[in-house]
N, C-alpha and C. Protein backbone atom coordinates (compact mmCIF):
# COMPACT_ATOMS: atom_id res chain seq x y z
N UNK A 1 16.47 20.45 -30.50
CA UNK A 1 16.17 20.39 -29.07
C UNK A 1 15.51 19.05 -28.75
N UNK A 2 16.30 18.21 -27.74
CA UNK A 2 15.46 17.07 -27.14
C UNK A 2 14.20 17.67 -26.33
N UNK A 3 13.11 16.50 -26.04
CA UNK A 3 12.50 16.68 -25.39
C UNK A 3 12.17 15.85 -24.24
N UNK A 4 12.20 15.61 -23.38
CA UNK A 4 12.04 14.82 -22.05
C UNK A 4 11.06 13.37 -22.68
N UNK A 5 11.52 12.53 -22.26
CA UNK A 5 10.58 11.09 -22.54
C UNK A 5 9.46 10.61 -21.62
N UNK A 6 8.61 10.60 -21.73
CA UNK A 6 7.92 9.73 -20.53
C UNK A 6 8.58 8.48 -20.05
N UNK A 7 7.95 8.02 -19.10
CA UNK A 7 8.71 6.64 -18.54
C UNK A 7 8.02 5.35 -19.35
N UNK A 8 7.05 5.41 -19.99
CA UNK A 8 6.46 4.26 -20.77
C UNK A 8 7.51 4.62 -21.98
N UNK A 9 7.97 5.47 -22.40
CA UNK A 9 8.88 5.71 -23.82
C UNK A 9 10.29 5.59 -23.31
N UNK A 10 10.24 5.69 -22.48
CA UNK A 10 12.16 5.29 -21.90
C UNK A 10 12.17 4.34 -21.61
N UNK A 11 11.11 2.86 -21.26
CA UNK A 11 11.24 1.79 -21.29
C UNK A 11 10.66 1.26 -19.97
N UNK A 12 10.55 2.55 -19.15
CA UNK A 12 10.19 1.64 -17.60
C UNK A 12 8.61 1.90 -17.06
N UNK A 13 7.77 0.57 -16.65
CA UNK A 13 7.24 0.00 -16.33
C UNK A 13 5.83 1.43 -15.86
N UNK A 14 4.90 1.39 -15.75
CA UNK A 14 3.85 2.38 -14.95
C UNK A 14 4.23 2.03 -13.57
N UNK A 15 4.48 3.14 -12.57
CA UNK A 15 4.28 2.47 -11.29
C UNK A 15 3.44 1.45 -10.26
N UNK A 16 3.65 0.54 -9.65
CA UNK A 16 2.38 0.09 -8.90
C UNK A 16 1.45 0.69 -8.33
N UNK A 17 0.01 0.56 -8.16
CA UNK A 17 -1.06 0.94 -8.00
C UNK A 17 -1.52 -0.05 -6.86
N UNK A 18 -2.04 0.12 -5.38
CA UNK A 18 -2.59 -0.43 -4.99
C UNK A 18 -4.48 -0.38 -5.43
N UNK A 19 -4.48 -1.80 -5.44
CA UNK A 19 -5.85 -2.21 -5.82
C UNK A 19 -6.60 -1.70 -4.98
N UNK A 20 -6.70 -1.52 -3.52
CA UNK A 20 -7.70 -0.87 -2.86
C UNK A 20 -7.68 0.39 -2.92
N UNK A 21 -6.88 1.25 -2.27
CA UNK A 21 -6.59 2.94 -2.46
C UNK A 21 -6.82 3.46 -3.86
N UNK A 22 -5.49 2.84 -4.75
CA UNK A 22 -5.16 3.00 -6.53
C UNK A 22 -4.52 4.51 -6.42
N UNK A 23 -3.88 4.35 -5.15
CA UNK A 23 -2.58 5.34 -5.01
C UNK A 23 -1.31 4.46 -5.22
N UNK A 24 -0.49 5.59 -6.32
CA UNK A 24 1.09 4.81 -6.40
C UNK A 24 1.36 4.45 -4.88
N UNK A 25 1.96 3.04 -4.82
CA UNK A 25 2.97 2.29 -3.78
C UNK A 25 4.00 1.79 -3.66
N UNK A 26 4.82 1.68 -2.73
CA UNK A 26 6.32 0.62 -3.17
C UNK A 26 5.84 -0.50 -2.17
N UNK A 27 4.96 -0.98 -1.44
CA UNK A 27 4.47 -1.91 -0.50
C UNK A 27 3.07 -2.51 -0.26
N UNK A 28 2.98 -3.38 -0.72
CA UNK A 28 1.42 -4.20 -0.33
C UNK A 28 1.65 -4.71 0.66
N UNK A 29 0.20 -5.06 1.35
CA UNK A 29 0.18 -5.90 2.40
C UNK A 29 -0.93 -6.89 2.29
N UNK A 30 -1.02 -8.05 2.88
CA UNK A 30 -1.81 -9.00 2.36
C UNK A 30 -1.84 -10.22 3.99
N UNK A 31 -3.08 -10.48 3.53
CA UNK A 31 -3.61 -11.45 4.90
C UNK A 31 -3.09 -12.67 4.87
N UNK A 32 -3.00 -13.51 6.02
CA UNK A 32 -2.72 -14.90 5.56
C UNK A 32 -3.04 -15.56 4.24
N UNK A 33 -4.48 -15.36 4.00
CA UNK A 33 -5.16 -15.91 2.91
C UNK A 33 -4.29 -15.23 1.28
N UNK A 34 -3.72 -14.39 1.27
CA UNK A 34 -3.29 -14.06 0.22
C UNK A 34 -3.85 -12.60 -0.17
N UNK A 35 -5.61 -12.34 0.66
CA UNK A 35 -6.00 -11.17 -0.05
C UNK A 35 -5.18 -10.05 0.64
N UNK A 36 -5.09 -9.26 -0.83
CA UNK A 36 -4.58 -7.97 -0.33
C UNK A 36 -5.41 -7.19 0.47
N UNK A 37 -4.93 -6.38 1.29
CA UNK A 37 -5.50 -5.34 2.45
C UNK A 37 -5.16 -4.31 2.31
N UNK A 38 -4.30 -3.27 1.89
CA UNK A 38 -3.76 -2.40 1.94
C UNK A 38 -2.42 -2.07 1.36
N UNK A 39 -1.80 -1.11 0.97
CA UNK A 39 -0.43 -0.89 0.76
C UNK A 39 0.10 0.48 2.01
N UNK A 40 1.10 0.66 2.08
CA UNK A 40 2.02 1.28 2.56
C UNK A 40 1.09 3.01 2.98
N UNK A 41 0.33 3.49 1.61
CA UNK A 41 -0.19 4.67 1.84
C UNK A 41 -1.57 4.48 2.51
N UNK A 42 -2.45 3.30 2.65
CA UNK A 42 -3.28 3.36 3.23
C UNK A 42 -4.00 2.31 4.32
N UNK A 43 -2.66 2.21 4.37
CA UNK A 43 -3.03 1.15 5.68
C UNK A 43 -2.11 2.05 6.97
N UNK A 44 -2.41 1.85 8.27
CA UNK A 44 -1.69 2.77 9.07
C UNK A 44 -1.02 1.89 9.96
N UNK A 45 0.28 1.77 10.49
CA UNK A 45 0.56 0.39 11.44
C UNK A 45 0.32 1.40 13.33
N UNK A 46 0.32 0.45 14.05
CA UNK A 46 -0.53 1.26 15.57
C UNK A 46 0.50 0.11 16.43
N UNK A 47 1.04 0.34 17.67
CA UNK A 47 0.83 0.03 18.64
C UNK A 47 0.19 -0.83 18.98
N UNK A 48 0.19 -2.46 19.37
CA UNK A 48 -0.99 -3.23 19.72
C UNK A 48 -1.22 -2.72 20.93
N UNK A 49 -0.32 -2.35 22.00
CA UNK A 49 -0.55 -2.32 23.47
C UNK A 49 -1.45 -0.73 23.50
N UNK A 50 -1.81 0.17 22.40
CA UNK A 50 -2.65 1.38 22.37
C UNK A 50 -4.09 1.16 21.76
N UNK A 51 -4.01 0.03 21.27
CA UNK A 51 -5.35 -0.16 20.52
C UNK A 51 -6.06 -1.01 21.52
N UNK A 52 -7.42 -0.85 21.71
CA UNK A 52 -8.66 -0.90 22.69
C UNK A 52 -8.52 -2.44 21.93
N UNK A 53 -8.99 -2.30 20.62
CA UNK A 53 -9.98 -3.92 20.00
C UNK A 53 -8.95 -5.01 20.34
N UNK A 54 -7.65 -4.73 20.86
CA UNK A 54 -6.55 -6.00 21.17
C UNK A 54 -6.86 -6.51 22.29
N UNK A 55 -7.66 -5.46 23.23
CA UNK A 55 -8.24 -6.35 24.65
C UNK A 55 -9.37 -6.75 24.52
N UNK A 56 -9.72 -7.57 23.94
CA UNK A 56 -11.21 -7.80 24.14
C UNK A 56 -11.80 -7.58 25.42
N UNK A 57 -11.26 -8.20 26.28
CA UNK A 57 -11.79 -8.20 28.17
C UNK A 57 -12.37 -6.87 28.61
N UNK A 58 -11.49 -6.09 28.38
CA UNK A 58 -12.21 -4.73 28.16
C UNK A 58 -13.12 -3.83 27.80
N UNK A 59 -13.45 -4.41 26.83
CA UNK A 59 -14.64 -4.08 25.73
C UNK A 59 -16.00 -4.64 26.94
């Protein structure tokens, strides 16, 4: 009887980990500067025209 392989024993890679969360991701995101900010699971994308902090004047 075979038994099922892990993916480090079948040859492929650990999944990516975002550095901030350190939940599996298929997407980083990163600032001009290069630092990372978020990936895919914990960053949320919004509407600029719903978000308050885009008007400053308002505030």
């Amino acid at each position: 009887m075979l038994y099922p392989r892990t993916d480090a024993e079948a040859g492929y890679p650990d999944p990516p980990v975002c550095p901030i969360c350190h939940q599996r991701c298929d997407t980083i995101y990163r600032a001009e500067d290069g630092t990372i900010v978020g990936c895919d699971r914990c960053i949320e994308a919004a509407d600029a025209w719903e978000v308050n902090e885009c008007f400053p004047e308002k505030e």
